[in-house]
PDB file of N, CA and C in Angstrom:
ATOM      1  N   UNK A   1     -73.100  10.027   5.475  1.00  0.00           N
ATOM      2  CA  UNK A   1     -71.660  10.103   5.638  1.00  0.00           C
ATOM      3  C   UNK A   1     -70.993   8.746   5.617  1.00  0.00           C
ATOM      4  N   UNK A   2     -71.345   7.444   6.195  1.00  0.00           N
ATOM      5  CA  UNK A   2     -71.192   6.545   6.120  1.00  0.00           C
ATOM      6  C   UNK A   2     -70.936   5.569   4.797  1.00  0.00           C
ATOM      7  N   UNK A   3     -72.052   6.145   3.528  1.00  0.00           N
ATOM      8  CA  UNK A   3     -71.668   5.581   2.248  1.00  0.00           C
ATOM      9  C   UNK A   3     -70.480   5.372   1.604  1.00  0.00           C
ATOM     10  N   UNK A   4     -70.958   4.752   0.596  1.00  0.00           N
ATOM     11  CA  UNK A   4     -69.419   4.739  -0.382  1.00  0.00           C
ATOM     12  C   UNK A   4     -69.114   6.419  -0.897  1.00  0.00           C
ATOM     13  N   UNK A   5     -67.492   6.260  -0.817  1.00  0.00           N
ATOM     14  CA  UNK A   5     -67.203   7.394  -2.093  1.00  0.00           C
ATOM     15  C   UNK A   5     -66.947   7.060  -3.665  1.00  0.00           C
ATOM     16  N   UNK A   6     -68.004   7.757  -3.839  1.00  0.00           N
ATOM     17  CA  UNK A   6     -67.643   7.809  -5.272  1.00  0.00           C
ATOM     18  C   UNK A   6     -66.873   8.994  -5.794  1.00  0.00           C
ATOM     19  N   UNK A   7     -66.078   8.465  -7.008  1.00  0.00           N
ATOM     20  CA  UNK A   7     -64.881   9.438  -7.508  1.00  0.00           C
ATOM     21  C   UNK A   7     -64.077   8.587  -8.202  1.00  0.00           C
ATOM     22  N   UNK A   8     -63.262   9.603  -8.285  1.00  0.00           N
ATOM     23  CA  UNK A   8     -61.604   8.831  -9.164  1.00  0.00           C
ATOM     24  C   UNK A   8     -61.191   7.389  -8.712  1.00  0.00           C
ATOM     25  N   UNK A   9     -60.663   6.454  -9.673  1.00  0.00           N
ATOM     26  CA  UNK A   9     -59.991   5.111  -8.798  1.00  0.00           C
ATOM     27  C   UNK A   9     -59.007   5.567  -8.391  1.00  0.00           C
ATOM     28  N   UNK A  10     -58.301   4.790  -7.218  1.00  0.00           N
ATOM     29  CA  UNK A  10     -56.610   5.020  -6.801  1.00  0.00           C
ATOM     30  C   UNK A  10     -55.922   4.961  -8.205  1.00  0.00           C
ATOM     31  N   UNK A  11     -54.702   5.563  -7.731  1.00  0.00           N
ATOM     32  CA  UNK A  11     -53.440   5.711  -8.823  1.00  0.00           C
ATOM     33  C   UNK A  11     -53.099   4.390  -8.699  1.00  0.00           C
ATOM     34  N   UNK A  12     -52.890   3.063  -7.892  1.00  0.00           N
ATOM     35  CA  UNK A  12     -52.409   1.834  -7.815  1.00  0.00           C
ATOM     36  C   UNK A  12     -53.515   1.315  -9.143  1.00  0.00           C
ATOM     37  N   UNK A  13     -54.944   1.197  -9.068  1.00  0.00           N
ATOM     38  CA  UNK A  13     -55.833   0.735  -9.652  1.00  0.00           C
ATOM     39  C   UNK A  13     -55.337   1.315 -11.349  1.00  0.00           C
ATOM     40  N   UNK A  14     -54.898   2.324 -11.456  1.00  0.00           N
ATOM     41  CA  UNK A  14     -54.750   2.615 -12.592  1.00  0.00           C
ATOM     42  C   UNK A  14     -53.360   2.027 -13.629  1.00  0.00           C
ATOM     43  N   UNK A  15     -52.421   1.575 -12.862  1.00  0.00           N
ATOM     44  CA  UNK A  15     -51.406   1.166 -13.298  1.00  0.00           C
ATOM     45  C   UNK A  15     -51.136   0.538 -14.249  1.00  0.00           C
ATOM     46  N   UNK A  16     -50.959   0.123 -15.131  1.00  0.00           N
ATOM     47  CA  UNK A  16     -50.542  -1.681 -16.077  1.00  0.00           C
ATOM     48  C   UNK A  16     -49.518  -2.202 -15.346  1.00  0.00           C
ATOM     49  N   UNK A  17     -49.477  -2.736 -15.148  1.00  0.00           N
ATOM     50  CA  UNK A  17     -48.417  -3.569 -14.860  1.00  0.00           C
ATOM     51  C   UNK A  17     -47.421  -4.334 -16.129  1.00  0.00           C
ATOM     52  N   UNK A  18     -47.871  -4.329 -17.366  1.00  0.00           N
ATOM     53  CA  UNK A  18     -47.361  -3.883 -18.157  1.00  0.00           C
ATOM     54  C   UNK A  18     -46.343  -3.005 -18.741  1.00  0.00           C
ATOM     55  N   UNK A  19     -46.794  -1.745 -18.018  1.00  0.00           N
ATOM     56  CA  UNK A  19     -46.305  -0.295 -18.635  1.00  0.00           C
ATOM     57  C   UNK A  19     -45.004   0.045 -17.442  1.00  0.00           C
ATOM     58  N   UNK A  20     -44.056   0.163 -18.280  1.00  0.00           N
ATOM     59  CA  UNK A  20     -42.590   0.159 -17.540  1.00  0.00           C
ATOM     60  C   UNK A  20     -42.569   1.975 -17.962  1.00  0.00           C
ATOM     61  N   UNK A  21     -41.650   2.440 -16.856  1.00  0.00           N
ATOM     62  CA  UNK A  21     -41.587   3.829 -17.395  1.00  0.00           C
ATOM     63  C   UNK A  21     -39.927   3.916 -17.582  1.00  0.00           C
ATOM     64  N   UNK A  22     -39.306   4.207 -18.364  1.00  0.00           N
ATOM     65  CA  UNK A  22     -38.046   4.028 -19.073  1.00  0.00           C
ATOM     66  C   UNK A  22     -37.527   5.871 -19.017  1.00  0.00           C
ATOM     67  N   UNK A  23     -36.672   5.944 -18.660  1.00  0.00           N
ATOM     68  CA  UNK A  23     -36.459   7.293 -18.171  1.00  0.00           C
ATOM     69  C   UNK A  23     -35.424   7.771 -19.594  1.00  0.00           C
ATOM     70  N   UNK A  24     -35.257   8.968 -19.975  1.00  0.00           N
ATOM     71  CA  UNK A  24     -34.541   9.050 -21.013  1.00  0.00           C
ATOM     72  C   UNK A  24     -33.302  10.070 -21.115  1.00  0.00           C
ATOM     73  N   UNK A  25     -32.730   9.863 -21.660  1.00  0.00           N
ATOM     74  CA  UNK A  25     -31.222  10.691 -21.679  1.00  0.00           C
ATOM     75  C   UNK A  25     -31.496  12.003 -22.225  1.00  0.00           C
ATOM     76  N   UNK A  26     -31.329  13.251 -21.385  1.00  0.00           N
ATOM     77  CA  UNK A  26     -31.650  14.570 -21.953  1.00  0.00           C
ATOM     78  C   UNK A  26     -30.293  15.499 -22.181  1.00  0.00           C
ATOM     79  N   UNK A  27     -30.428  15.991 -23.062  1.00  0.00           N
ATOM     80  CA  UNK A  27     -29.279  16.891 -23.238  1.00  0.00           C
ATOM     81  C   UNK A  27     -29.491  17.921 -23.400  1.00  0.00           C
ATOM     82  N   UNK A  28     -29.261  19.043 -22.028  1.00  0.00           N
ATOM     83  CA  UNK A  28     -29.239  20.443 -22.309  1.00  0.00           C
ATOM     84  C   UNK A  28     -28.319  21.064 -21.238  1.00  0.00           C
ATOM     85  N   UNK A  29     -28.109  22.381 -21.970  1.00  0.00           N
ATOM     86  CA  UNK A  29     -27.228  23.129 -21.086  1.00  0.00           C
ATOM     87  C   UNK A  29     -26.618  23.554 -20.667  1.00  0.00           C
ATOM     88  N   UNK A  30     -25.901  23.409 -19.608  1.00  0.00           N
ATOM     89  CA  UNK A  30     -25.843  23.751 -18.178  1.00  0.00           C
ATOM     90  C   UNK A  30     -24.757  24.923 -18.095  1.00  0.00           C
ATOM     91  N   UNK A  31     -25.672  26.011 -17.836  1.00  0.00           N
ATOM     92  CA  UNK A  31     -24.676  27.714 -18.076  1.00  0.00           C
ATOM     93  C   UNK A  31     -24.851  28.053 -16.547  1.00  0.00           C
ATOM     94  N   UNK A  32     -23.870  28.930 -16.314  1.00  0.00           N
ATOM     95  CA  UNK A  32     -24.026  29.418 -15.076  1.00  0.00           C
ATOM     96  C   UNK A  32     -23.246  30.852 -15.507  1.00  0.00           C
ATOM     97  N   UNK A  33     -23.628  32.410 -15.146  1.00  0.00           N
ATOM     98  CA  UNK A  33     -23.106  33.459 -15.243  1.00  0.00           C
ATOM     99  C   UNK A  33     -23.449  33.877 -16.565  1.00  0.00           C
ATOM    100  N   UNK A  34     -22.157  34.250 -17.084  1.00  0.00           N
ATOM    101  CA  UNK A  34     -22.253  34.966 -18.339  1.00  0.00           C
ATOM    102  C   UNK A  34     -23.207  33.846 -19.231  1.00  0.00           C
ATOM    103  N   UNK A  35     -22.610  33.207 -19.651  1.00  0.00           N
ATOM    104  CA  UNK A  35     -23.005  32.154 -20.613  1.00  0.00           C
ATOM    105  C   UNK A  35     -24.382  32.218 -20.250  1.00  0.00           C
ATOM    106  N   UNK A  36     -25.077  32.234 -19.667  1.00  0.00           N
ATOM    107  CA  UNK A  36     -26.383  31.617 -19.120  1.00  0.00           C
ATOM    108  C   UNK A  36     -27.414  33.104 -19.520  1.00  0.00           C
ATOM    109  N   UNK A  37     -26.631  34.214 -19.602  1.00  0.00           N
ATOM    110  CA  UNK A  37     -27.127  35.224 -19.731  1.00  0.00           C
ATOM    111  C   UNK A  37     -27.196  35.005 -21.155  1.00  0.00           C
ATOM    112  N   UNK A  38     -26.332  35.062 -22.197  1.00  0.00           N
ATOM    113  CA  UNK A  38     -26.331  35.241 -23.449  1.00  0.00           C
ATOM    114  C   UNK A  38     -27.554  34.261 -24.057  1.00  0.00           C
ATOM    115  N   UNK A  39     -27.091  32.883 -23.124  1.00  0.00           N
ATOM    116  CA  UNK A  39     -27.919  31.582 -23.595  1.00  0.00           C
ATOM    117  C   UNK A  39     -29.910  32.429 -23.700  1.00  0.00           C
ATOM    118  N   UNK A  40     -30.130  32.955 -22.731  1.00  0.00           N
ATOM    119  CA  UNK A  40     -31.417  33.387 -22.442  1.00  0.00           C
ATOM    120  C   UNK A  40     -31.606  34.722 -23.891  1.00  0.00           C
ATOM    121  N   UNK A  41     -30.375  35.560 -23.435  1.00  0.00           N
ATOM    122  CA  UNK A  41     -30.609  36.709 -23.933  1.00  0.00           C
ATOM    123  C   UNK A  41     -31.373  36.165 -25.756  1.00  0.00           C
ATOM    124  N   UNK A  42     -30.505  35.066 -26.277  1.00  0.00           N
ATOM    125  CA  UNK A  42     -30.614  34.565 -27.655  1.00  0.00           C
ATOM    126  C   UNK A  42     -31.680  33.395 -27.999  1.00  0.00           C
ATOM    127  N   UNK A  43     -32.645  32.689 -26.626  1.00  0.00           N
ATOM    128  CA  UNK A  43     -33.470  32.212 -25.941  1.00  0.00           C
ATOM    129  C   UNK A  43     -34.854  33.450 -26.354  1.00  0.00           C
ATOM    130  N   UNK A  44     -34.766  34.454 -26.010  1.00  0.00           N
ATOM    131  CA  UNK A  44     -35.779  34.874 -26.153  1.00  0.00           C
ATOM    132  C   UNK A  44     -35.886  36.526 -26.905  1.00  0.00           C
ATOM    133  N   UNK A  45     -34.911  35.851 -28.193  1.00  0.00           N
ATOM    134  CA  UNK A  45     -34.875  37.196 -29.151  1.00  0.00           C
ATOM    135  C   UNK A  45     -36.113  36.818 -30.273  1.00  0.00           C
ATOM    136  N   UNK A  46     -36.739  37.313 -30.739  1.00  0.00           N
ATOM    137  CA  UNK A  46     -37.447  36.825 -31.573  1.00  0.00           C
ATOM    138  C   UNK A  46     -37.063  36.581 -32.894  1.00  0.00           C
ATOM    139  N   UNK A  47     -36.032  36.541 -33.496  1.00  0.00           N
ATOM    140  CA  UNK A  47     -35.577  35.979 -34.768  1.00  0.00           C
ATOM    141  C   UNK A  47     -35.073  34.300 -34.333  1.00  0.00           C
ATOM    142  N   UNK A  48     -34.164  34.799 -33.814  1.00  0.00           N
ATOM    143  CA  UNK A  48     -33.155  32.765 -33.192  1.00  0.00           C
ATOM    144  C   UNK A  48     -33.974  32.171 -31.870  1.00  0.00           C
ATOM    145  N   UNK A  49     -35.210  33.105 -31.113  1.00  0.00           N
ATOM    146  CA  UNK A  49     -35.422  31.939 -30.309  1.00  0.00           C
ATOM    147  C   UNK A  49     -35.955  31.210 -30.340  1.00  0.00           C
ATOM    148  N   UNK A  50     -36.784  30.630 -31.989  1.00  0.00           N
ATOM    149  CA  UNK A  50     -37.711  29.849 -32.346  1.00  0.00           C
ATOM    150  C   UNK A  50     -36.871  28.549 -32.721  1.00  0.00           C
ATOM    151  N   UNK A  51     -36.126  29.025 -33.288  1.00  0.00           N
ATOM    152  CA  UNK A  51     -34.626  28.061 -33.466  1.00  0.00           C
ATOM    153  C   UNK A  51     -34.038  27.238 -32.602  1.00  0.00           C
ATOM    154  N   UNK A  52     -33.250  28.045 -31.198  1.00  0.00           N
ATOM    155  CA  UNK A  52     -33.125  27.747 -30.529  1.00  0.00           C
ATOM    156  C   UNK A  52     -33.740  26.581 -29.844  1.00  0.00           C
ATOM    157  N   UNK A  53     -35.285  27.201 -29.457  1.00  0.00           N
ATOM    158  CA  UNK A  53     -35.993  26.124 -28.942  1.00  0.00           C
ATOM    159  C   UNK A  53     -36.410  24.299 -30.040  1.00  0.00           C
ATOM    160  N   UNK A  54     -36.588  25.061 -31.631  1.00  0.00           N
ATOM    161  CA  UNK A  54     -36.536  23.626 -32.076  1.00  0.00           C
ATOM    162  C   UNK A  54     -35.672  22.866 -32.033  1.00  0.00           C
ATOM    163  N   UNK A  55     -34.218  23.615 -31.952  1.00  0.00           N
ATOM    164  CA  UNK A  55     -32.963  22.801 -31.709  1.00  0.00           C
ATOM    165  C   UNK A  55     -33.024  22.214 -30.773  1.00  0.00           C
ATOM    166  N   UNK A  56     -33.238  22.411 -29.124  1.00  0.00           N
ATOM    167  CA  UNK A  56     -33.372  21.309 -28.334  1.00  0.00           C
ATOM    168  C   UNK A  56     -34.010  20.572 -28.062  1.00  0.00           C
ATOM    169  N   UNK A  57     -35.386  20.723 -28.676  1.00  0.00           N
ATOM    170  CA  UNK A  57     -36.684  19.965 -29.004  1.00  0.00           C
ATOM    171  C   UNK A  57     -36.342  18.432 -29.822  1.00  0.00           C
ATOM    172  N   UNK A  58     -35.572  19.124 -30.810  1.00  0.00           N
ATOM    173  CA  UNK A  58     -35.232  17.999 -31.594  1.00  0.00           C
ATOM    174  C   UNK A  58     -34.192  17.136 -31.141  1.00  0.00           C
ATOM    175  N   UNK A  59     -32.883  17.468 -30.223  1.00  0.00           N
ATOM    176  CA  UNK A  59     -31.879  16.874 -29.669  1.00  0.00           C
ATOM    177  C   UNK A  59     -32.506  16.003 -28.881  1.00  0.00           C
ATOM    178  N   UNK A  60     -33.356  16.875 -28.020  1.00  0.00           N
ATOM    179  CA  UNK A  60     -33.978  15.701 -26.962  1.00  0.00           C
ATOM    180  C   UNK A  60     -35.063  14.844 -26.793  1.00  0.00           C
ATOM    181  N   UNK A  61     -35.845  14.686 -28.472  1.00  0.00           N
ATOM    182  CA  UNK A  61     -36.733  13.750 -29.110  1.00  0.00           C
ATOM    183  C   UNK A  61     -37.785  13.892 -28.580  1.00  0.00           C
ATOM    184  N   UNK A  62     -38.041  15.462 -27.836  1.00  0.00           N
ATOM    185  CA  UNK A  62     -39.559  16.109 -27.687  1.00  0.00           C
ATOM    186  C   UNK A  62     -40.265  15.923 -28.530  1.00  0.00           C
ATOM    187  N   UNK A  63     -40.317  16.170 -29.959  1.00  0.00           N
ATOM    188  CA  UNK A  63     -40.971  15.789 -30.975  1.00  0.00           C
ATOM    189  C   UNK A  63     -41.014  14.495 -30.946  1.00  0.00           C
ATOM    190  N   UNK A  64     -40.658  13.577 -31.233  1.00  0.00           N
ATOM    191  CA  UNK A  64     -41.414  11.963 -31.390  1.00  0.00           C
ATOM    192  C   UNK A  64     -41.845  11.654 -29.803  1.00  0.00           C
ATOM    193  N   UNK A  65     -41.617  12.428 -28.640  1.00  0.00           N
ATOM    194  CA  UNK A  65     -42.293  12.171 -27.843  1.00  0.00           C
ATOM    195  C   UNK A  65     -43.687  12.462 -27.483  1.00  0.00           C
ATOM    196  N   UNK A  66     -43.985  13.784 -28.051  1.00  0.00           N
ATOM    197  CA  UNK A  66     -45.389  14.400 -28.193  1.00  0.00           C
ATOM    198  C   UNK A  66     -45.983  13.606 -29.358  1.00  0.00           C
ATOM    199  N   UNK A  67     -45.658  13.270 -30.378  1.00  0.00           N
ATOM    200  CA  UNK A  67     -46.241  12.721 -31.430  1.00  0.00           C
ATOM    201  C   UNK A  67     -47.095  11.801 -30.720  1.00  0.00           C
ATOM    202  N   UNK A  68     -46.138  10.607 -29.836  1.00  0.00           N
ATOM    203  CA  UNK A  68     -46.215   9.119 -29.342  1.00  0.00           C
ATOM    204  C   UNK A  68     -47.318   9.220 -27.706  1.00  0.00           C
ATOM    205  N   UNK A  69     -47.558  10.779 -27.359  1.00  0.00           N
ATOM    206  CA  UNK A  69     -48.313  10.763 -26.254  1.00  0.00           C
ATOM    207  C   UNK A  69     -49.695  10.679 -26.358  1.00  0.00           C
ATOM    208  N   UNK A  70     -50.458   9.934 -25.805  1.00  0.00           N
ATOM    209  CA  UNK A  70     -51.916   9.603 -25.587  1.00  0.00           C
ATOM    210  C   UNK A  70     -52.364   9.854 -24.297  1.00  0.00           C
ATOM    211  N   UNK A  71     -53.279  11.179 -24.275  1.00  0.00           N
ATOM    212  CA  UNK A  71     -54.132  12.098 -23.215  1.00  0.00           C
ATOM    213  C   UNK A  71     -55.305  11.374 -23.445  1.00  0.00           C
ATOM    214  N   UNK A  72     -56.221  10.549 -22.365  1.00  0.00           N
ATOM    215  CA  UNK A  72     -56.757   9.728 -21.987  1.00  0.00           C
ATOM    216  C   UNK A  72     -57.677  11.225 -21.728  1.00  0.00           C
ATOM    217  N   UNK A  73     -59.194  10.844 -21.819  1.00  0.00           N
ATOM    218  CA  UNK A  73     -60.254  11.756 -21.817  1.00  0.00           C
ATOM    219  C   UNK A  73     -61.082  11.499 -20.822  1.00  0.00           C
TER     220      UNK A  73
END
């Protein structure tokens, strides 16, 4: 019981100090009531909600953000 633990490093140890995290401007939204109903209802029709969703995908540079992400193994 006394030994070392072995495992994961701390989240501090993992850092760069380098690596700044830059927060980004999102644009979606913001329905409340009716609107919010239709927004969904046309959200999850299966002709326009594929649309839908690339449309805000693309407004809010989800795509070049997934492109630009690196999942560490």
């Amino acid at each position: 019981m006394g030994g070392k633990v072995k495992g994961t490093p701390r989240a501090m140890a993992l850092v760069d100090a380098a690596t700044q995290y830059e927060p980004l401007v999102l644009r979606a939204p913001r329905l409340t009531g009716f609107p919010l109903r239709a927004f969904v209802w046309l959200h999850e029709s299966p002709l326009l909600g594929p649309l839908v969703t690339s449309v805000l995908k693309k407004q809010n540079n989800m795509t070049q953000m997934m492109q630009h992400t690196v999942i560490p193994e």
